[in-house]
C-alpha atoms as a PDB file:
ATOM      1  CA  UNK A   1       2.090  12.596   3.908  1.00  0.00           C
ATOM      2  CA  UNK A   2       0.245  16.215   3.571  1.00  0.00           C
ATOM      3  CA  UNK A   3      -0.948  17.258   0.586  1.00  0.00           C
ATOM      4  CA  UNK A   4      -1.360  20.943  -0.257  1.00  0.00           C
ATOM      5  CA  UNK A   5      -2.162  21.462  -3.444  1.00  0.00           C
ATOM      6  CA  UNK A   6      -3.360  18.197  -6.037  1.00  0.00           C
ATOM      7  CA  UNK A   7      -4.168  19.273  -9.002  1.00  0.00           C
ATOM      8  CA  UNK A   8      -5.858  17.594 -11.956  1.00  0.00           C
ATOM      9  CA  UNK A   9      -3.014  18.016 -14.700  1.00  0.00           C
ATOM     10  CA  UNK A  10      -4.330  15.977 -18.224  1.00  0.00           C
ATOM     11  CA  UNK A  11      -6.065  13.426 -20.233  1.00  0.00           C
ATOM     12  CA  UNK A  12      -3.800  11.955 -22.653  1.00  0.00           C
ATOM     13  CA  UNK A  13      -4.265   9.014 -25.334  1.00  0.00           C
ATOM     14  CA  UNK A  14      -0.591   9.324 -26.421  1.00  0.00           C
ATOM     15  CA  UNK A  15       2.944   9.896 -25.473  1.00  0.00           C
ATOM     16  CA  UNK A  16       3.313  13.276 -26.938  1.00  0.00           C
ATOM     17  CA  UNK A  17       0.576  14.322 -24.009  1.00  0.00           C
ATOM     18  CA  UNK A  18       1.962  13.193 -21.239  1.00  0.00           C
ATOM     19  CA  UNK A  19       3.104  15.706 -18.761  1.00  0.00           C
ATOM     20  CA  UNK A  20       6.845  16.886 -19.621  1.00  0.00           C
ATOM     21  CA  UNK A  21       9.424  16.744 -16.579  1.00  0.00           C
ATOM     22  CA  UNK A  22      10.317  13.815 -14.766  1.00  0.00           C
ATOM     23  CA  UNK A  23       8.172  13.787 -12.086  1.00  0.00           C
ATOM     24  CA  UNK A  24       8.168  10.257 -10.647  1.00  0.00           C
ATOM     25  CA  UNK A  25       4.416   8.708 -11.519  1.00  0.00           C
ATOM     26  CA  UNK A  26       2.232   6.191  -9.667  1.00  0.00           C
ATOM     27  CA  UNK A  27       0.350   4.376 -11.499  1.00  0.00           C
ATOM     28  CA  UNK A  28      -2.897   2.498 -10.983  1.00  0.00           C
ATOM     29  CA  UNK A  29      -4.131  -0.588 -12.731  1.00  0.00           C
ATOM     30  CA  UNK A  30      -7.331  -2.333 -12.294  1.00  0.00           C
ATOM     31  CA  UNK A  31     -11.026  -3.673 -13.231  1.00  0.00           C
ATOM     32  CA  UNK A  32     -13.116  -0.922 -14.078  1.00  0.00           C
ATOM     33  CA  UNK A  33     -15.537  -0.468 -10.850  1.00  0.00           C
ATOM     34  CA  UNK A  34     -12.375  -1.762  -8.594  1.00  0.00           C
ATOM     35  CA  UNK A  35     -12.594   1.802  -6.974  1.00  0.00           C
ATOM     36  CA  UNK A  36      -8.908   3.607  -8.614  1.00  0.00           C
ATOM     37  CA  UNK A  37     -10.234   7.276  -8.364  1.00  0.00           C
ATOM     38  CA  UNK A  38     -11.661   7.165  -4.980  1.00  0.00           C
ATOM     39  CA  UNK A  39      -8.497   5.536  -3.783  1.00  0.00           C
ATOM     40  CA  UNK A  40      -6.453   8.628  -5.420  1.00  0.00           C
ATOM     41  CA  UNK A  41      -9.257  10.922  -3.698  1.00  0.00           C
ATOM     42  CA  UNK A  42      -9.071   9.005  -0.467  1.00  0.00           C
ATOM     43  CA  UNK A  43      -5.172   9.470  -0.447  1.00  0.00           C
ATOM     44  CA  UNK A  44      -4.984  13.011  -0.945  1.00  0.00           C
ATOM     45  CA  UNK A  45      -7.701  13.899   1.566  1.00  0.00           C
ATOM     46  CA  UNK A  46     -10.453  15.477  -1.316  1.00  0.00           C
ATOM     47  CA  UNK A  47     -13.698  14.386  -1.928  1.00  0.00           C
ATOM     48  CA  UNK A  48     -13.811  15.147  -6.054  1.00  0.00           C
ATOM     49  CA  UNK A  49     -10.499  15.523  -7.714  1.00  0.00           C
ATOM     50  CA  UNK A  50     -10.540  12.382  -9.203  1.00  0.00           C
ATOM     51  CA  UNK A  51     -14.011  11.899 -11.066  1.00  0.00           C
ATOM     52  CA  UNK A  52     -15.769   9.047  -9.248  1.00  0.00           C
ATOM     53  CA  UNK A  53     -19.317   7.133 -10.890  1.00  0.00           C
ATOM     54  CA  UNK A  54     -21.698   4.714  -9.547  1.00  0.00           C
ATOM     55  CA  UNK A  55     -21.095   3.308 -13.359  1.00  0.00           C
ATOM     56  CA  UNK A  56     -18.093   1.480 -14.114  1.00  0.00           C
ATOM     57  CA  UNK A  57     -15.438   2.532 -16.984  1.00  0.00           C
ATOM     58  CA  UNK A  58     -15.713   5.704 -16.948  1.00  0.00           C
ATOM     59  CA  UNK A  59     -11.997   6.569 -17.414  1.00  0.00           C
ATOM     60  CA  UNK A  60     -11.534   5.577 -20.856  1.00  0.00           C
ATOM     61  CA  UNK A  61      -7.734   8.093 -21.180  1.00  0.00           C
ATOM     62  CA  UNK A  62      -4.918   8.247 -18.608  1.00  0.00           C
ATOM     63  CA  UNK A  63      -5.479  10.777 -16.110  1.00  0.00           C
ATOM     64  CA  UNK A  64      -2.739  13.016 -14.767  1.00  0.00           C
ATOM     65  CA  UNK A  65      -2.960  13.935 -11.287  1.00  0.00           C
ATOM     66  CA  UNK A  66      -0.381  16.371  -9.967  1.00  0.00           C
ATOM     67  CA  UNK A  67       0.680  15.652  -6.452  1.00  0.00           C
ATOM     68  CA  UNK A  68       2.023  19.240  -4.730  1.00  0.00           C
ATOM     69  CA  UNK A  69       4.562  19.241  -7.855  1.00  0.00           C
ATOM     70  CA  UNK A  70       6.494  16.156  -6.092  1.00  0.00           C
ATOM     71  CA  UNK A  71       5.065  12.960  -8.249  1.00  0.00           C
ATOM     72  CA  UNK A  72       2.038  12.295 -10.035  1.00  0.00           C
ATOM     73  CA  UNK A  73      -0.883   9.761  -9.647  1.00  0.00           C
ATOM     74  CA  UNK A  74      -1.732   8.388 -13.212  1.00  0.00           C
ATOM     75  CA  UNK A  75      -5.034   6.634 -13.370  1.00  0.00           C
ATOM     76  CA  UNK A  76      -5.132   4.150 -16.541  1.00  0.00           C
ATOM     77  CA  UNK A  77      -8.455   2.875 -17.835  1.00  0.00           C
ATOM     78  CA  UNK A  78      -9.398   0.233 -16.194  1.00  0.00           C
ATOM     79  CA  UNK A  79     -10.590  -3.105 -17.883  1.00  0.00           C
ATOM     80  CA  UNK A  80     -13.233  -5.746 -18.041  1.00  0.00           C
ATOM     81  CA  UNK A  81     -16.162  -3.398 -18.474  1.00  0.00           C
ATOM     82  CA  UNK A  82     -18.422  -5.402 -20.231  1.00  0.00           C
ATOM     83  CA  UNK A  83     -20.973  -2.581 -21.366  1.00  0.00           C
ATOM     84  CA  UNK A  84     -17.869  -1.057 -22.925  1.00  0.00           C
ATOM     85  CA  UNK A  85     -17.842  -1.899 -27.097  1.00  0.00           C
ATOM     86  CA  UNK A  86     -14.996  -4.019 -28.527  1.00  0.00           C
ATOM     87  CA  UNK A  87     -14.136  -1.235 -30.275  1.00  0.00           C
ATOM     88  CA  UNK A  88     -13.372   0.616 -27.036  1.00  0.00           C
ATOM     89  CA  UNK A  89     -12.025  -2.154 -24.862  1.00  0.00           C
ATOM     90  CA  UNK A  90      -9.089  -2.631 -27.629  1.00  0.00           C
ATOM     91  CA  UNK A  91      -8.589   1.423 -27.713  1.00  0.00           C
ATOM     92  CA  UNK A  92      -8.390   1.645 -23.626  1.00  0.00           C
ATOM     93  CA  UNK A  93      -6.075  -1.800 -24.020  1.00  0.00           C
ATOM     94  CA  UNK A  94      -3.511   0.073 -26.326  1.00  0.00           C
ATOM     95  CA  UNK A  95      -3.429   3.179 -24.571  1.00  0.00           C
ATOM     96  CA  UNK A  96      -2.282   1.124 -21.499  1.00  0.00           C
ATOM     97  CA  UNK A  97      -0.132  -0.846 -23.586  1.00  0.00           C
ATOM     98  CA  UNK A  98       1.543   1.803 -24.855  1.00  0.00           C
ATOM     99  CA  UNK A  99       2.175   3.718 -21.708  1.00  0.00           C
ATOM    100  CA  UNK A 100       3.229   1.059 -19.835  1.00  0.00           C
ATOM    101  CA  UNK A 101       5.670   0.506 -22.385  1.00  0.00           C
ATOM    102  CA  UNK A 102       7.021   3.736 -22.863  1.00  0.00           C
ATOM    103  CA  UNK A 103       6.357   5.871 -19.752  1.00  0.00           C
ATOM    104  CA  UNK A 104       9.518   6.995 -18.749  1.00  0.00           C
ATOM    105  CA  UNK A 105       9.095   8.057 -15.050  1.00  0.00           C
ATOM    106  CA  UNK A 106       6.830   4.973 -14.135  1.00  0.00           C
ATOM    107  CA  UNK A 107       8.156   4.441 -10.662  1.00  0.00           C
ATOM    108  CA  UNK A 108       5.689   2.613  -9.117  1.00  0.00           C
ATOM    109  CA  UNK A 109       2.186   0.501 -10.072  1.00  0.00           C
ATOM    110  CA  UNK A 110      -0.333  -0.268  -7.834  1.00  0.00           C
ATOM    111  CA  UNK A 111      -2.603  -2.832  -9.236  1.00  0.00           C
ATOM    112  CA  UNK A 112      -5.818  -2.489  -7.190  1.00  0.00           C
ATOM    113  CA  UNK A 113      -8.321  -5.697  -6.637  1.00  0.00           C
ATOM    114  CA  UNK A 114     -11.511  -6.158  -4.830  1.00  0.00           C
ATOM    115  CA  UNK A 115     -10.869  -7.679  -1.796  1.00  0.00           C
ATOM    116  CA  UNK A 116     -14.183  -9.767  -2.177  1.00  0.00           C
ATOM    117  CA  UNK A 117     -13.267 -11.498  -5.185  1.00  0.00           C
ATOM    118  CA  UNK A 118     -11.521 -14.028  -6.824  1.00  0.00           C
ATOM    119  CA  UNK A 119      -9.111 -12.394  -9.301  1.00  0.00           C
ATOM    120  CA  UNK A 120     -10.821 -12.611 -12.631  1.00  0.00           C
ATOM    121  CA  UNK A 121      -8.966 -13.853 -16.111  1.00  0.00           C
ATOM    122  CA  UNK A 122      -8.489 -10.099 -16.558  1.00  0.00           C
ATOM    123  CA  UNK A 123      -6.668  -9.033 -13.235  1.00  0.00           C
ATOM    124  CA  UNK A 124      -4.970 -12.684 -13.938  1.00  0.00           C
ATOM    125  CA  UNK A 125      -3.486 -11.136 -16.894  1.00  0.00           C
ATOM    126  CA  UNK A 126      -3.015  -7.646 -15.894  1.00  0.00           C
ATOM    127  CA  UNK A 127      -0.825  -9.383 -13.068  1.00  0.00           C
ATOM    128  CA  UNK A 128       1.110 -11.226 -15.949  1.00  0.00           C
ATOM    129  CA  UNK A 129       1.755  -7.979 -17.522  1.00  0.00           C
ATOM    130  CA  UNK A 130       2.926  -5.934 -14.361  1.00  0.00           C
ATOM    131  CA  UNK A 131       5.649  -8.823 -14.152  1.00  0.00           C
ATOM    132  CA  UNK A 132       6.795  -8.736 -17.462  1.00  0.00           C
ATOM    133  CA  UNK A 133       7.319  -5.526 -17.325  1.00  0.00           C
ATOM    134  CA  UNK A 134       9.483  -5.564 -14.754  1.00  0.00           C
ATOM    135  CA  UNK A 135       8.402  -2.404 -12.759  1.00  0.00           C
ATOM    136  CA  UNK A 136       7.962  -1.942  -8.691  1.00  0.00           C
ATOM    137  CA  UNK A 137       4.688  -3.090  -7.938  1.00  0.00           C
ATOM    138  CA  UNK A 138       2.710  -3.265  -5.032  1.00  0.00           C
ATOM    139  CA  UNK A 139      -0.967  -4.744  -4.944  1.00  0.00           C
ATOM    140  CA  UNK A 140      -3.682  -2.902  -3.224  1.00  0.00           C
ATOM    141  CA  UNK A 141      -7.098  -5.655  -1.894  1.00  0.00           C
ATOM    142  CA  UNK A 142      -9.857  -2.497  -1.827  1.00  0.00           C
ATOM    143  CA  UNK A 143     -13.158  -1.965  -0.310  1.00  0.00           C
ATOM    144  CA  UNK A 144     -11.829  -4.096   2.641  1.00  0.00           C
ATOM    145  CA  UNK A 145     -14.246  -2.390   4.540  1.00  0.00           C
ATOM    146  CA  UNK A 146     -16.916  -4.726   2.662  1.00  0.00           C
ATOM    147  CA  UNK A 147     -15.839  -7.786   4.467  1.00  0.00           C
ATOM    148  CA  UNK A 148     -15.470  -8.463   8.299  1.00  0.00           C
ATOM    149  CA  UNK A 149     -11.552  -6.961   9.493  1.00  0.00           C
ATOM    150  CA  UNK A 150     -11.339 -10.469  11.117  1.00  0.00           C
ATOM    151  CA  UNK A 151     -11.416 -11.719   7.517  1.00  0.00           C
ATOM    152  CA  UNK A 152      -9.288  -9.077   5.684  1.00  0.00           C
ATOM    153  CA  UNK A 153      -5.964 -11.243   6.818  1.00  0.00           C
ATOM    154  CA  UNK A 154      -7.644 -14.565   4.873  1.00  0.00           C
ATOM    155  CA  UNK A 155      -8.777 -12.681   1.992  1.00  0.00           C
ATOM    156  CA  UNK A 156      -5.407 -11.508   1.300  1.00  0.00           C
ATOM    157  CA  UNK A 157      -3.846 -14.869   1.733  1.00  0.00           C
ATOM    158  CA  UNK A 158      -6.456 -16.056  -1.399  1.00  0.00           C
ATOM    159  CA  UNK A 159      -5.385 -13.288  -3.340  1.00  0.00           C
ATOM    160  CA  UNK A 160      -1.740 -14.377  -2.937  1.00  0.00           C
ATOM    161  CA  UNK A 161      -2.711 -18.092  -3.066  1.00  0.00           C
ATOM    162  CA  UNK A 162      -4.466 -17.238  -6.443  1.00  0.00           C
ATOM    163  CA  UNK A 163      -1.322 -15.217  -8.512  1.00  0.00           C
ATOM    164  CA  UNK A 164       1.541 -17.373  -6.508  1.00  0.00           C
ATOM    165  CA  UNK A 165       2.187 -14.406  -4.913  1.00  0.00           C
ATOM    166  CA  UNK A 166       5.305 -15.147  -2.093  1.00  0.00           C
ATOM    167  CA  UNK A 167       7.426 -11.783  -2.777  1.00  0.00           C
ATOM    168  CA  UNK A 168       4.772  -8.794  -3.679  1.00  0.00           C
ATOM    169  CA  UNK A 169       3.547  -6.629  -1.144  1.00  0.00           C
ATOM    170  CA  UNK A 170      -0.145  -6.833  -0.520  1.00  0.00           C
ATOM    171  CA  UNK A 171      -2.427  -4.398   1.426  1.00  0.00           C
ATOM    172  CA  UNK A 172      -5.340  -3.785   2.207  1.00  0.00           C
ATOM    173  CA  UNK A 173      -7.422  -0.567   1.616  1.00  0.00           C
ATOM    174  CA  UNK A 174     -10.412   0.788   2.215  1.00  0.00           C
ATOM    175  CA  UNK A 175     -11.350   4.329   0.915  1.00  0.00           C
ATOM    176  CA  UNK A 176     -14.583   3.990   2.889  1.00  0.00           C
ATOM    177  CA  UNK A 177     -13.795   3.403   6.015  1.00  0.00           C
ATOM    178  CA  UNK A 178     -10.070   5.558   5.355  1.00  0.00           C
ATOM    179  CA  UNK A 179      -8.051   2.854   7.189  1.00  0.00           C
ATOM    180  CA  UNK A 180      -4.698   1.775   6.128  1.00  0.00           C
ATOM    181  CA  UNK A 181      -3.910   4.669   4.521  1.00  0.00           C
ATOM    182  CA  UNK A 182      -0.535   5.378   6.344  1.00  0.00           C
ATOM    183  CA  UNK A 183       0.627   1.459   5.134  1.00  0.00           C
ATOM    184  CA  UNK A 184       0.142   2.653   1.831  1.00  0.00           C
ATOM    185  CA  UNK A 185       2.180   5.937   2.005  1.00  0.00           C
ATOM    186  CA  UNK A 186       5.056   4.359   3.376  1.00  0.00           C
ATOM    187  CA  UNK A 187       5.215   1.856   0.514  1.00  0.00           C
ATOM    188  CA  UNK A 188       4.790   4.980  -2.235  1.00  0.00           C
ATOM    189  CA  UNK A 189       7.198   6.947  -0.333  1.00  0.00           C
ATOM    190  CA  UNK A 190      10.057   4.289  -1.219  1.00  0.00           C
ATOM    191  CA  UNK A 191       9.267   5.447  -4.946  1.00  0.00           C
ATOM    192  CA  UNK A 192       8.816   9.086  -4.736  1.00  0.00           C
END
């Protein structure tokens, strides 16, 4: 796909801030540091529209990204920051909650993991949630470029061993190394 013109759109904390329309949204989910802005910069071909830090959890709204007026990229806190306060981890909780619950043009979540990793008691229950909720899902394993590609194939069967996974899609990503990019458009461009 060729983007034009991405644009950041808004930071919202509540419903009544969410962008108006019905512009289909993607959606990303995921540990804090698990890499959900430089994916969203990585697929639109830019370097900063999505604010990227060397320190974890620092998207504490959801972020609107406007995609060329055709569907947005929402990036939701992410969780399991553990410098973040209580306080804060229930506030970024509820406002994913609460979208996730009553976003009306949710058409697709990708729920991003680190490729390297066992899936923690958070991403355990973040998966829990994504099937409750009954949306389209797809998982993304990032920072594959971190690990051999003769062991990205493996890793990916853990990942799927770990959530009984035998019907999601899983793929691989790597904003690094910009490979499988083209896997992953074809899988948002059943949504959009």
């Amino acid at each position: 796909m060729i983007i034009k013109n991405p644009k950041f759109e808004i930071s919202a904390v509540s419903k009544n801030q969410y962008p108006k329309g019905n512009l289909p949204e993607i959606v990303l989910v995921g540990k804090s540091n698990v890499g959900k802005s430089s994916f969203i910069n990585t697929m639109i071909g830019r370097k900063n529209l999505a604010r990227t830090s060397n320190v974890p959890g620092k998207t504490r709204q959801i972020n609107f990204y406007n995609i060329d007026e055709k569907f947005y990229f929402v990036d939701l806190p992410g969780y399991g920051y553990s410098k973040m306060s209580k306080k804060e981890q229930i506030i970024s909780g509820k406002y994913i909650e609460d979208y996730l619950e009553k976003g009306k043009n949710i058409s697709l979540i990708i729920f991003l993991v680190d490729i390297r990793h066992k899936p923690t008691e958070d991403d355990n229950l973040m998966y829990d949630y994504i099937l409750r909720s009954n949306l389209p899902f797809i998982i993304l394993a990032n920072k594959a470029d971190k690990i051999a590609i003769t062991k990205v194939d493996s890793e990916i069967e853990k990942i799927k061993k770990e959530f009984g996974i035998s019907f999601s899609t899983i793929l691989p990503f790597s904003s690094e190394r910009k490979i499988y990019i083209e896997n992953v458009w074809e899988e948002i461009e059943k949504y959009i």
